[in-house]
PDB file of N, CA and C in Angstrom:
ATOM      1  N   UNK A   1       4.743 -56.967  32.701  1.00  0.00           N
ATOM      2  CA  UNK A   1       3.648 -56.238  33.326  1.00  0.00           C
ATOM      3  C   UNK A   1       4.228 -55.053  34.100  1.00  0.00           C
ATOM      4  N   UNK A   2       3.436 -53.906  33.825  1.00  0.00           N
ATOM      5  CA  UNK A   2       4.174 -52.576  34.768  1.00  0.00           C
ATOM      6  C   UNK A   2       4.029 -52.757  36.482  1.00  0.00           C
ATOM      7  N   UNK A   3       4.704 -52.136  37.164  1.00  0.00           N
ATOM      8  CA  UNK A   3       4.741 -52.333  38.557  1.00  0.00           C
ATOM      9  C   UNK A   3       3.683 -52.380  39.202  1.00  0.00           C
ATOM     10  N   UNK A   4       3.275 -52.906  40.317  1.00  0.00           N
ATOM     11  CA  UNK A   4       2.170 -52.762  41.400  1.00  0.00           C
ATOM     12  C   UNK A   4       1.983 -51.453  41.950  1.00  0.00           C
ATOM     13  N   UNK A   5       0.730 -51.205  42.090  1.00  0.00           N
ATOM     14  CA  UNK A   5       0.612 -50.338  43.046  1.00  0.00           C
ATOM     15  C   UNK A   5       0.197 -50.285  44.180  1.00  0.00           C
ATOM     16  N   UNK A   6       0.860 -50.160  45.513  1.00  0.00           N
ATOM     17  CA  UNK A   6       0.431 -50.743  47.156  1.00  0.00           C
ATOM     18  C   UNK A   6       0.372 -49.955  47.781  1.00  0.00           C
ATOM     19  N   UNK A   7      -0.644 -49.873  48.853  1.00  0.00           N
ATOM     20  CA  UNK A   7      -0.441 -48.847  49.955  1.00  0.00           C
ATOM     21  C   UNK A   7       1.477 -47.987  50.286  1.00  0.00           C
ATOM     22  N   UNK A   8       2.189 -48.818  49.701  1.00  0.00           N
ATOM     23  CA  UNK A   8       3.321 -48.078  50.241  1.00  0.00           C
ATOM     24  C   UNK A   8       3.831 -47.390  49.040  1.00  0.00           C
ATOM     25  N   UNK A   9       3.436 -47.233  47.805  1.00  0.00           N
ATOM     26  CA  UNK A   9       3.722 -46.387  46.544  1.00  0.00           C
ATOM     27  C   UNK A   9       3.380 -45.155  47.145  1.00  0.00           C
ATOM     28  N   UNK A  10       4.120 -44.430  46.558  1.00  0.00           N
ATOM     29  CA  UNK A  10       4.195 -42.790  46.256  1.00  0.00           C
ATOM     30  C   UNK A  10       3.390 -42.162  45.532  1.00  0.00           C
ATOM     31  N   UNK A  11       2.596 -41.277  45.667  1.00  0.00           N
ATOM     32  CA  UNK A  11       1.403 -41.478  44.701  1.00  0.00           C
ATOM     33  C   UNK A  11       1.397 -39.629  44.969  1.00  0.00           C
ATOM     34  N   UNK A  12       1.539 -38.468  43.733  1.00  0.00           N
ATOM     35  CA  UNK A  12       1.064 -36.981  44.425  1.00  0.00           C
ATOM     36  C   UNK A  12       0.204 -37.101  43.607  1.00  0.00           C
ATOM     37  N   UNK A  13      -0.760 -35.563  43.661  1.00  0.00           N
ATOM     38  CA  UNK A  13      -0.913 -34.912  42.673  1.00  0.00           C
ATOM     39  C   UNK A  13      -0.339 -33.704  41.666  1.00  0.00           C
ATOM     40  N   UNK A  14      -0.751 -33.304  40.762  1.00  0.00           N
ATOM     41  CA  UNK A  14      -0.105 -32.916  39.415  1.00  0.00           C
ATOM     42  C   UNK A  14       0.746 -31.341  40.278  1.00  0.00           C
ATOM     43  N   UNK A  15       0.047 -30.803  41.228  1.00  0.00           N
ATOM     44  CA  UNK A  15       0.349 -29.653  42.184  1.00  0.00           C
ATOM     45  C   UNK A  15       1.578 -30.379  43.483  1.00  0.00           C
ATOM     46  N   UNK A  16       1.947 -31.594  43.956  1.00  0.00           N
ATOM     47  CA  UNK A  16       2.668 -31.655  44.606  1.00  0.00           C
ATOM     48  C   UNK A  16       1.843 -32.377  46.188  1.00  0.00           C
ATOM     49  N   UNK A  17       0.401 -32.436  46.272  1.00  0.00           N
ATOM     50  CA  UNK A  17      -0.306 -33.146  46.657  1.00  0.00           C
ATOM     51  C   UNK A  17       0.101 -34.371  47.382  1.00  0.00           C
ATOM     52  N   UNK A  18      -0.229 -34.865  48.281  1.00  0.00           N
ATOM     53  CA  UNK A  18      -0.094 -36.308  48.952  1.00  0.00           C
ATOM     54  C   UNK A  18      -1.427 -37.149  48.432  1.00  0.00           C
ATOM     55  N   UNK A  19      -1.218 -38.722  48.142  1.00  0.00           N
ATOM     56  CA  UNK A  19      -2.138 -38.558  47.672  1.00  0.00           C
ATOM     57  C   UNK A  19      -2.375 -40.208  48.770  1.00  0.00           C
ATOM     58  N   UNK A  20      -3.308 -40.134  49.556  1.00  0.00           N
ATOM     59  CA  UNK A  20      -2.994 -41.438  50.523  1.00  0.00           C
ATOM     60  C   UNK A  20      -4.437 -42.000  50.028  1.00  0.00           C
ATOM     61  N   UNK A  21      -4.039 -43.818  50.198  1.00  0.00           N
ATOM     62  CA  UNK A  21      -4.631 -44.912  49.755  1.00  0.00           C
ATOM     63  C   UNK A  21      -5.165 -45.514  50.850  1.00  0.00           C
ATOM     64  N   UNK A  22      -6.904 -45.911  50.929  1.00  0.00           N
ATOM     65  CA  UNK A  22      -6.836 -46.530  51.864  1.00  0.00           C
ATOM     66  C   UNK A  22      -7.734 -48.220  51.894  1.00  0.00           C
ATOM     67  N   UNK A  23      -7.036 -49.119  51.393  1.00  0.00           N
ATOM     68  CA  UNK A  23      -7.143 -50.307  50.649  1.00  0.00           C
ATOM     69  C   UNK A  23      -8.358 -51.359  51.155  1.00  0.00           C
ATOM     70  N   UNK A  24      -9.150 -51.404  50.316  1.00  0.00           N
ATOM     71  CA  UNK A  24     -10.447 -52.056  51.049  1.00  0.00           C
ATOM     72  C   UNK A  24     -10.415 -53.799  50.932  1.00  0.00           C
ATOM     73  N   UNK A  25      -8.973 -54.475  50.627  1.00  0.00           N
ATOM     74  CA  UNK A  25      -8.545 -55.618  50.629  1.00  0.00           C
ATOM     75  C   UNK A  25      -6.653 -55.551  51.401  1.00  0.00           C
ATOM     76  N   UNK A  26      -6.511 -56.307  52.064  1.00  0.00           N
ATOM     77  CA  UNK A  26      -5.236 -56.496  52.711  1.00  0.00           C
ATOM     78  C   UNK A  26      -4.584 -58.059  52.161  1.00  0.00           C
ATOM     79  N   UNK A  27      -5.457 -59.019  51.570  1.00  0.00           N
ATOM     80  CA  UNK A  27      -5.467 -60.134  50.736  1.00  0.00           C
ATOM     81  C   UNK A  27      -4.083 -60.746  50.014  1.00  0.00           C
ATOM     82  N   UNK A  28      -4.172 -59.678  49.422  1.00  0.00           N
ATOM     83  CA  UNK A  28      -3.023 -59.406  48.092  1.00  0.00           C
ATOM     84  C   UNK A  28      -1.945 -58.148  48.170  1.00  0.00           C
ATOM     85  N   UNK A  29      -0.585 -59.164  48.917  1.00  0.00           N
ATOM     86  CA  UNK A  29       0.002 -58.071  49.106  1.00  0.00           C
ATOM     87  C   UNK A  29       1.914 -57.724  48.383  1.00  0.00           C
ATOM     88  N   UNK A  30       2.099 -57.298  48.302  1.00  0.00           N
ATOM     89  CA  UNK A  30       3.715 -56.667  47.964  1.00  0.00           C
ATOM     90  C   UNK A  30       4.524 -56.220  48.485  1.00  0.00           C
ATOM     91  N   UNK A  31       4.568 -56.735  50.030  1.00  0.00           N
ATOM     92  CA  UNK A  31       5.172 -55.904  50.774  1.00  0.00           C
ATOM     93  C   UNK A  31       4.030 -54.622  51.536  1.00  0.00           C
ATOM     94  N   UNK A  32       3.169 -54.059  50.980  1.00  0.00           N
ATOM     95  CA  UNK A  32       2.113 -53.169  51.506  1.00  0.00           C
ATOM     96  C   UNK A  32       0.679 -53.815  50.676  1.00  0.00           C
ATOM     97  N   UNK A  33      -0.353 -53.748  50.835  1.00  0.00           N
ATOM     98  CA  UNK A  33      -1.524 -54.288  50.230  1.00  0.00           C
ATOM     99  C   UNK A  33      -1.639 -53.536  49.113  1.00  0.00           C
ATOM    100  N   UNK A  34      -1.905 -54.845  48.188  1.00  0.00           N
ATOM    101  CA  UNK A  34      -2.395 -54.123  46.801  1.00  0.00           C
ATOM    102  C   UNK A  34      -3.066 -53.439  46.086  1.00  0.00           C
ATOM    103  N   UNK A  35      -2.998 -52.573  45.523  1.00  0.00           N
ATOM    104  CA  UNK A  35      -4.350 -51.024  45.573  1.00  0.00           C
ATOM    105  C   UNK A  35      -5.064 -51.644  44.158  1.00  0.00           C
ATOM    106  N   UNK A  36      -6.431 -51.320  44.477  1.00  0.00           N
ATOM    107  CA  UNK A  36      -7.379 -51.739  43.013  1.00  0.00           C
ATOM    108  C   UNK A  36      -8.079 -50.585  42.950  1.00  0.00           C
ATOM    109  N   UNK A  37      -8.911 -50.432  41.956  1.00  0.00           N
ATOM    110  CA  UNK A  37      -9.372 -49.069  41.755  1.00  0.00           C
ATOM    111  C   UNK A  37     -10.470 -48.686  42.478  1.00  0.00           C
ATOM    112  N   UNK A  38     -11.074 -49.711  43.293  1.00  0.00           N
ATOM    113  CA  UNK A  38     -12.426 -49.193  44.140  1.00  0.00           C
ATOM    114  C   UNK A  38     -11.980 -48.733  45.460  1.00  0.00           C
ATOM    115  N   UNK A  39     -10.496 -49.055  45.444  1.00  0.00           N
ATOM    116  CA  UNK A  39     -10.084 -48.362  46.765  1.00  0.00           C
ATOM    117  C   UNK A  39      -9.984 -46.887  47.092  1.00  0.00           C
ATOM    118  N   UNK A  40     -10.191 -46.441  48.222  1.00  0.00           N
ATOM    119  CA  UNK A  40     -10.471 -44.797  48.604  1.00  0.00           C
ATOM    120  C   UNK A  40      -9.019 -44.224  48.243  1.00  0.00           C
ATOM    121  N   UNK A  41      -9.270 -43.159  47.724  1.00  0.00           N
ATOM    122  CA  UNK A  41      -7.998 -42.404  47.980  1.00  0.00           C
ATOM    123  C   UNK A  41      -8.380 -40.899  47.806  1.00  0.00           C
ATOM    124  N   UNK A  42      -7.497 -40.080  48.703  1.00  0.00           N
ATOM    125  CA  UNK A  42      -7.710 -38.880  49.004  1.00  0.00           C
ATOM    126  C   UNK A  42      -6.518 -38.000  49.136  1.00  0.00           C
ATOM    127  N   UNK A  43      -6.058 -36.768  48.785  1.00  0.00           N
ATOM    128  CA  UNK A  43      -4.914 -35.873  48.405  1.00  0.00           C
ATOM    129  C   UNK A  43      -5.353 -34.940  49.660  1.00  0.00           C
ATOM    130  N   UNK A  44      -3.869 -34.605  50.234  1.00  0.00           N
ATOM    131  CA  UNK A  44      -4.213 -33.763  51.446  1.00  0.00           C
ATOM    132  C   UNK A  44      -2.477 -33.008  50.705  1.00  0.00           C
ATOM    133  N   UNK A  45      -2.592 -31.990  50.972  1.00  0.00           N
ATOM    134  CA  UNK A  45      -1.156 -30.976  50.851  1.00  0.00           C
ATOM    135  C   UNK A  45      -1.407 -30.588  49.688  1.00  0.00           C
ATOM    136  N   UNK A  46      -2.741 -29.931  49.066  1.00  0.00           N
ATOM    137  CA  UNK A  46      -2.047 -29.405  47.466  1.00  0.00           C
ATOM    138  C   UNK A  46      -2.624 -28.273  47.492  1.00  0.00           C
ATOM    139  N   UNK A  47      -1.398 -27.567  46.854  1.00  0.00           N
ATOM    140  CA  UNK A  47      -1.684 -26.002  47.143  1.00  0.00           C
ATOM    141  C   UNK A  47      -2.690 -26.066  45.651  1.00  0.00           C
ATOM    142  N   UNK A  48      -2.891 -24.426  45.578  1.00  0.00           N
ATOM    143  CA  UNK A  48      -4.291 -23.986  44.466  1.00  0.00           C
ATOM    144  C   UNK A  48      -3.134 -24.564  43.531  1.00  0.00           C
ATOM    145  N   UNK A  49      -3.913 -24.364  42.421  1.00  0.00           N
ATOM    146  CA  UNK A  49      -2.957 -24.442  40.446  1.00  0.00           C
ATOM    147  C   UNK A  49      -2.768 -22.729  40.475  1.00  0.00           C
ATOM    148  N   UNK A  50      -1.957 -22.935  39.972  1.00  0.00           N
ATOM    149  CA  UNK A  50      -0.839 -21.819  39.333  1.00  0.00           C
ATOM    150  C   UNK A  50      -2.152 -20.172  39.182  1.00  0.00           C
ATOM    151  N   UNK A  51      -3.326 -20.441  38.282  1.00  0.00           N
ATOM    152  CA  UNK A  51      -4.534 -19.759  38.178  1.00  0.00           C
ATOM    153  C   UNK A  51      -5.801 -19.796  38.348  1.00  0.00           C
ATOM    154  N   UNK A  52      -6.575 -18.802  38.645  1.00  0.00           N
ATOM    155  CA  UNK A  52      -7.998 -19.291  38.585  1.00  0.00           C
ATOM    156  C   UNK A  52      -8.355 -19.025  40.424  1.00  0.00           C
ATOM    157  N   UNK A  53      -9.017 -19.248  40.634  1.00  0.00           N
ATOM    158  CA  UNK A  53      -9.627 -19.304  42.395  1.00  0.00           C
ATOM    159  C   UNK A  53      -9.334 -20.629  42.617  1.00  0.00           C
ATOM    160  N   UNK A  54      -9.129 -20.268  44.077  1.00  0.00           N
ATOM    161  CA  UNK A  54      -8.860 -21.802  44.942  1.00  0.00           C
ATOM    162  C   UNK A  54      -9.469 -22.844  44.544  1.00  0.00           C
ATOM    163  N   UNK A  55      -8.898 -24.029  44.085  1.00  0.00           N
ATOM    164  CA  UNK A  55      -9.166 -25.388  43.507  1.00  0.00           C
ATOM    165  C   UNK A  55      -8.150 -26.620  43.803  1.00  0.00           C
ATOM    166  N   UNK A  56      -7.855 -26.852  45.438  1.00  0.00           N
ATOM    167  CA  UNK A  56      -6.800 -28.214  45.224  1.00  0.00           C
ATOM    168  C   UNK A  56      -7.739 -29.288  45.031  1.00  0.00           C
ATOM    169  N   UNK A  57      -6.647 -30.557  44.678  1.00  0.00           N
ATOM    170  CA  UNK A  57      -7.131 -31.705  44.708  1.00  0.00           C
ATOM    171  C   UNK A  57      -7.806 -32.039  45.439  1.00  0.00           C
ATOM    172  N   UNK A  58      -8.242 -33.096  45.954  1.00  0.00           N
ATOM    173  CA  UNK A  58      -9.131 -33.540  46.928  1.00  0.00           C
ATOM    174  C   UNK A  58      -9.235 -35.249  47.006  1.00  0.00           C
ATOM    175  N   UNK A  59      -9.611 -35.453  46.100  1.00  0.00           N
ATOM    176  CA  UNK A  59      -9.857 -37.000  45.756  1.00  0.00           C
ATOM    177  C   UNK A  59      -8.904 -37.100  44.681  1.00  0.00           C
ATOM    178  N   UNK A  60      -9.162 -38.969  44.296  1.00  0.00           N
ATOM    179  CA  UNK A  60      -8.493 -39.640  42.700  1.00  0.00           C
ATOM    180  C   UNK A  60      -9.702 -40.205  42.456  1.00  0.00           C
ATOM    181  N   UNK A  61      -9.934 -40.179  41.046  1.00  0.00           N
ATOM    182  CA  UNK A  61     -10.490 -41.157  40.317  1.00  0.00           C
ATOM    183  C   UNK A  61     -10.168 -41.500  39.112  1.00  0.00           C
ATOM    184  N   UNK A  62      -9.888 -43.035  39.333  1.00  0.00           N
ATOM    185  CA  UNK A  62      -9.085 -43.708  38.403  1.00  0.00           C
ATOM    186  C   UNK A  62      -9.836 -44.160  37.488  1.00  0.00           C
ATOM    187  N   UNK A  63      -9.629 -44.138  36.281  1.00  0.00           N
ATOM    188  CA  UNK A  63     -10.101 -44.144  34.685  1.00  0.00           C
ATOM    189  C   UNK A  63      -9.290 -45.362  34.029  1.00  0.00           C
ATOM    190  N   UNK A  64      -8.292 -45.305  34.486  1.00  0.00           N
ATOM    191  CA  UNK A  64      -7.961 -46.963  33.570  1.00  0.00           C
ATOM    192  C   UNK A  64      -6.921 -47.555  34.639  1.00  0.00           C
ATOM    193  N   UNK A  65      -7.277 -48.974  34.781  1.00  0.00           N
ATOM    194  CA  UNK A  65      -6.335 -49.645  35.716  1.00  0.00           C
ATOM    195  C   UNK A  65      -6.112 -51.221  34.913  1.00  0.00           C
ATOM    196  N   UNK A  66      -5.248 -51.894  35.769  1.00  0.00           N
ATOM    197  CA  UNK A  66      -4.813 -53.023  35.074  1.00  0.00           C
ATOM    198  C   UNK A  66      -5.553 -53.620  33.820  1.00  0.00           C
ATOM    199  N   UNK A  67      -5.612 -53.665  33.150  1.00  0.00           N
ATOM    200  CA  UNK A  67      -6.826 -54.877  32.341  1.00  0.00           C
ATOM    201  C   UNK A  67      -6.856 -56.546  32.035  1.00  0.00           C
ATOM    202  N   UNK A  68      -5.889 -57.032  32.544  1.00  0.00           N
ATOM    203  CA  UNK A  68      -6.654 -58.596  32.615  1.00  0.00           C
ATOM    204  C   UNK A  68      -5.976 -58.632  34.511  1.00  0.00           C
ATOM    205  N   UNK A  69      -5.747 -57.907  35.546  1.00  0.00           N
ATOM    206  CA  UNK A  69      -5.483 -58.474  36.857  1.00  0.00           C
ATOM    207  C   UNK A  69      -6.485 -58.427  37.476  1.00  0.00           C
ATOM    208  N   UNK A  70      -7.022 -58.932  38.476  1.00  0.00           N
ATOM    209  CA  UNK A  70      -8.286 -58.355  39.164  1.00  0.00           C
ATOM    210  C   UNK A  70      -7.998 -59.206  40.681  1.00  0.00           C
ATOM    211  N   UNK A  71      -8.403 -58.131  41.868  1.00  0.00           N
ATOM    212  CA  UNK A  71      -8.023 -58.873  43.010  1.00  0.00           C
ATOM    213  C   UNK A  71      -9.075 -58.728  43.770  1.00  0.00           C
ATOM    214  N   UNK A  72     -10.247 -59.498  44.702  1.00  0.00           N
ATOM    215  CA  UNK A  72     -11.127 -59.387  45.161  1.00  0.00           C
ATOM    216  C   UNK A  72     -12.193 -58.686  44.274  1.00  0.00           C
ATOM    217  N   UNK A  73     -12.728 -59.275  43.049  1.00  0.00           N
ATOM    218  CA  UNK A  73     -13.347 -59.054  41.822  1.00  0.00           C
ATOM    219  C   UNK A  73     -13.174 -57.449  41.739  1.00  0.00           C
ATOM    220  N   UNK A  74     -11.819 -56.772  41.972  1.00  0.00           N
ATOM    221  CA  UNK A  74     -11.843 -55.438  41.245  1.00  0.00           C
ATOM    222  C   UNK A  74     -10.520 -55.848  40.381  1.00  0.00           C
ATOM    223  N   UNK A  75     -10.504 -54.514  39.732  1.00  0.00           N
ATOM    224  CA  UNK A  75      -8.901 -54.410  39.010  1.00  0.00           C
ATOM    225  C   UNK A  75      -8.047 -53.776  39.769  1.00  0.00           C
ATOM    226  N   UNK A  76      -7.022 -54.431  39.284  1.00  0.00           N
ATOM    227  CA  UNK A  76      -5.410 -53.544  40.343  1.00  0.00           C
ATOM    228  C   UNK A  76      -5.090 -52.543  39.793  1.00  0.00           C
ATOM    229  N   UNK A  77      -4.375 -52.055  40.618  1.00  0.00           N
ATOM    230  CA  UNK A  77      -4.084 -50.577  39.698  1.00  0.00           C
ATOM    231  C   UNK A  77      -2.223 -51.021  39.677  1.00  0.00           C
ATOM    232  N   UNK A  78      -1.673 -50.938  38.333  1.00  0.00           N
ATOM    233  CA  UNK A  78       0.143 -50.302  38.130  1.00  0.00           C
ATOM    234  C   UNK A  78       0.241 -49.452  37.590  1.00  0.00           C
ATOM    235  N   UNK A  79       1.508 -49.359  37.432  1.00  0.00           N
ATOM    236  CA  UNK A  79       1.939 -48.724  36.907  1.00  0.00           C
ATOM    237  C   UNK A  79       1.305 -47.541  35.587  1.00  0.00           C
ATOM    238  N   UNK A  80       1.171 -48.075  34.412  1.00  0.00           N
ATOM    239  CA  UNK A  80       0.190 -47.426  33.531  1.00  0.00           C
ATOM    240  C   UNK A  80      -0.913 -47.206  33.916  1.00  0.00           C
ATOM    241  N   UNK A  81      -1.334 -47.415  35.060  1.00  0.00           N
ATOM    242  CA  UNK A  81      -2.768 -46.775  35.595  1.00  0.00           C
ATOM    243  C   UNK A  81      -2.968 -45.120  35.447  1.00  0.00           C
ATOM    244  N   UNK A  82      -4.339 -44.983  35.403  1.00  0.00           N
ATOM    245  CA  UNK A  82      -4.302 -43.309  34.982  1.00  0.00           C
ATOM    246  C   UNK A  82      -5.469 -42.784  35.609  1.00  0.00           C
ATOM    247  N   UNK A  83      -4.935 -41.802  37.271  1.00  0.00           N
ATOM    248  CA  UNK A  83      -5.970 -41.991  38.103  1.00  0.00           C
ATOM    249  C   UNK A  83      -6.161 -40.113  37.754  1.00  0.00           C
ATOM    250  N   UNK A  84      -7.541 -39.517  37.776  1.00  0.00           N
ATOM    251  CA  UNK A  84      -7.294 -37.737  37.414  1.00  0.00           C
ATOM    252  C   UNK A  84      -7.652 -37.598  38.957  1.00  0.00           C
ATOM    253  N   UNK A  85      -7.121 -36.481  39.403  1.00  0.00           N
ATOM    254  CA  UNK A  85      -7.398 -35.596  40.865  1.00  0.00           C
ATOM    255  C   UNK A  85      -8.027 -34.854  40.496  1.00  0.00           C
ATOM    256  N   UNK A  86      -9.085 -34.878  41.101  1.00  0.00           N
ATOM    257  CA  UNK A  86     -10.741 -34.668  41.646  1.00  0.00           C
ATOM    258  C   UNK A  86     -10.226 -33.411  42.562  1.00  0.00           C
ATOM    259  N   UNK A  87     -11.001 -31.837  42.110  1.00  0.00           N
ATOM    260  CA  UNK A  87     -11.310 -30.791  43.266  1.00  0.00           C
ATOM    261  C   UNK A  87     -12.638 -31.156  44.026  1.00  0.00           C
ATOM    262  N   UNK A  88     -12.783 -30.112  45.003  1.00  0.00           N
ATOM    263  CA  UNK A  88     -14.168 -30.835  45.665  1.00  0.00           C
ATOM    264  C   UNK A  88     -15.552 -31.048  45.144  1.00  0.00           C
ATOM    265  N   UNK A  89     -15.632 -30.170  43.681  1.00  0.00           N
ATOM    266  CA  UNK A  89     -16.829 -29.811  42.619  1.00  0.00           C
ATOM    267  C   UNK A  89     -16.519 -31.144  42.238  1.00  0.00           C
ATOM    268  N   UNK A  90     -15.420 -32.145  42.289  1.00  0.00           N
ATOM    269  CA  UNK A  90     -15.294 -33.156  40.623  1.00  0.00           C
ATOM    270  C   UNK A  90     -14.479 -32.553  39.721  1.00  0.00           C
ATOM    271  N   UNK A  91     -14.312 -31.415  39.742  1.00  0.00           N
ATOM    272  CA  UNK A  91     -13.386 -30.783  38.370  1.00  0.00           C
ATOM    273  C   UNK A  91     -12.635 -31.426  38.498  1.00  0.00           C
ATOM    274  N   UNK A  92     -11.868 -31.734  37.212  1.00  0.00           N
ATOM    275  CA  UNK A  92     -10.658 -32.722  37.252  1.00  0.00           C
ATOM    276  C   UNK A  92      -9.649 -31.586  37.309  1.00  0.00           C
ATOM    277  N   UNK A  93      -8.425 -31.875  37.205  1.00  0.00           N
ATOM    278  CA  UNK A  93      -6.993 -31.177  37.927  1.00  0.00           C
ATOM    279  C   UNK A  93      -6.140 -31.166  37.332  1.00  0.00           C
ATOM    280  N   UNK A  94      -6.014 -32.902  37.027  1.00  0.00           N
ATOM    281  CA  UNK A  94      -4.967 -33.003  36.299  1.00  0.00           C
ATOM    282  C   UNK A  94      -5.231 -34.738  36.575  1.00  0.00           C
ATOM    283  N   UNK A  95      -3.659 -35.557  36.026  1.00  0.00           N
ATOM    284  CA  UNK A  95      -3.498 -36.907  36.447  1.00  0.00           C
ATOM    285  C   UNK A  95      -2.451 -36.960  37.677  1.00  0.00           C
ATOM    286  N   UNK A  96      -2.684 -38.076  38.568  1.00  0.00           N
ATOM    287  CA  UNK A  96      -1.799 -38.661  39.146  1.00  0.00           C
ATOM    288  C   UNK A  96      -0.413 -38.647  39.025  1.00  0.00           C
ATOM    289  N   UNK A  97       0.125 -38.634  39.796  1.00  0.00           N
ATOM    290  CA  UNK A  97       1.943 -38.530  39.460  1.00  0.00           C
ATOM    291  C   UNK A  97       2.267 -40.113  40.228  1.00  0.00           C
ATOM    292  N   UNK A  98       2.634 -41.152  39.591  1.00  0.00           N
ATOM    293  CA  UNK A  98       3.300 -41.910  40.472  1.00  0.00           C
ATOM    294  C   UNK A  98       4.504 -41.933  40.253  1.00  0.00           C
ATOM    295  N   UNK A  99       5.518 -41.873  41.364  1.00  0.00           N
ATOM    296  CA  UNK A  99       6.527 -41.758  41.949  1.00  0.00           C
ATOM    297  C   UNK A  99       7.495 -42.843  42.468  1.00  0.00           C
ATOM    298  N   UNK A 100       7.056 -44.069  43.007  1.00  0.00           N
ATOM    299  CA  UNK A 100       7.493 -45.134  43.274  1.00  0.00           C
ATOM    300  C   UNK A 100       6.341 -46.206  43.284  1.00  0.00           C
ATOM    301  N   UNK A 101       6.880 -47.580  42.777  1.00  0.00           N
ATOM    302  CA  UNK A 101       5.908 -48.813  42.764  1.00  0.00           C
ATOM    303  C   UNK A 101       6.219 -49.904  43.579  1.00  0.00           C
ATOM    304  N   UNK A 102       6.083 -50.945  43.182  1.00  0.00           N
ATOM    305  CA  UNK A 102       6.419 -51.978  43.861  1.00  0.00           C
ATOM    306  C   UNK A 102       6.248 -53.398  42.735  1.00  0.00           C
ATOM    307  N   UNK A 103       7.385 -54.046  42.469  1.00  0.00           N
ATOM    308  CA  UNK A 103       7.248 -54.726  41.303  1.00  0.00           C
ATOM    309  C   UNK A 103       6.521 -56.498  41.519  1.00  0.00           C
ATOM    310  N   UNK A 104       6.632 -56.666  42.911  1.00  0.00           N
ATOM    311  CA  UNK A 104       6.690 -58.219  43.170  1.00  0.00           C
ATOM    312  C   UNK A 104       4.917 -58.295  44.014  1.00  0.00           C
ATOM    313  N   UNK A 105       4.485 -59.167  43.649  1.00  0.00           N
ATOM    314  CA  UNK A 105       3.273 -59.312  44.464  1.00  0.00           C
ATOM    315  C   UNK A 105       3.344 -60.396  45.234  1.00  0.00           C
ATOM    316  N   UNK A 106       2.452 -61.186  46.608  1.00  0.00           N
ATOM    317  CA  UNK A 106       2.256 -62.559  47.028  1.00  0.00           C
ATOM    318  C   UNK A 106       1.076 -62.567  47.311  1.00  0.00           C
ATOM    319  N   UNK A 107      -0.160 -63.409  47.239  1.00  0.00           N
ATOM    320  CA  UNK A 107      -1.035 -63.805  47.762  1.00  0.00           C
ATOM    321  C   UNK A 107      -0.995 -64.513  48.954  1.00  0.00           C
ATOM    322  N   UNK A 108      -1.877 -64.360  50.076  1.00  0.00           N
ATOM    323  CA  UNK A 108      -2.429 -65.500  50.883  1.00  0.00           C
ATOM    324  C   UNK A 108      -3.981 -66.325  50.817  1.00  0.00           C
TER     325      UNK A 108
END
């Protein structure tokens, strides 16, 4: 199975973006709580794209996440997850860059 993804993964966008998680379960954790796809996440630091008028990221919305894990009846998001960054219209941007994971999970 590809790595976890937890509040403490590295997560930009396709521009260099921060892209911070903010986990609506603490349940299921890896060292940082385990991110599922209904969790908030929001990109702060991304400059415009290369052309066009001002358009950074803003949000993620994730399009495919784990398919048989599910933690507090959502899905988790790893590794092969494929989240696009959202400008403030919705235009998509691009995908997610993840950067670091986290391979081990524990429940309480």
């Amino acid at each position: 199975m590809p790595a976890l993804l937890t509040a403490a993964s590295t997560l930009m966008c396709p521009h260099g973006g921060t892209v911070m998680a903010v986990p609506g379960s603490t349940r299921a954790s890896a060292g940082a709580p385990v991110l599922r796809k209904s969790d908030t996440f929001t990109i702060a630091g991304c400059p415009f794209p290369p052309s066009g008028p001002p358009h950074p990221c803003v949000t993620v919305n994730w399009v495919q996440a784990a398919m048989r894990v599910k933690h507090g009846g959502d899905f988790v998001l790893n590794q092969a997850s494929v989240g696009l960054c959202l400008a403030a219209d919705q235009a998509p941007q691009g995908t997610v860059v993840i950067a670091a994971t986290q391979a081990q999970v524990s429940g309480t």
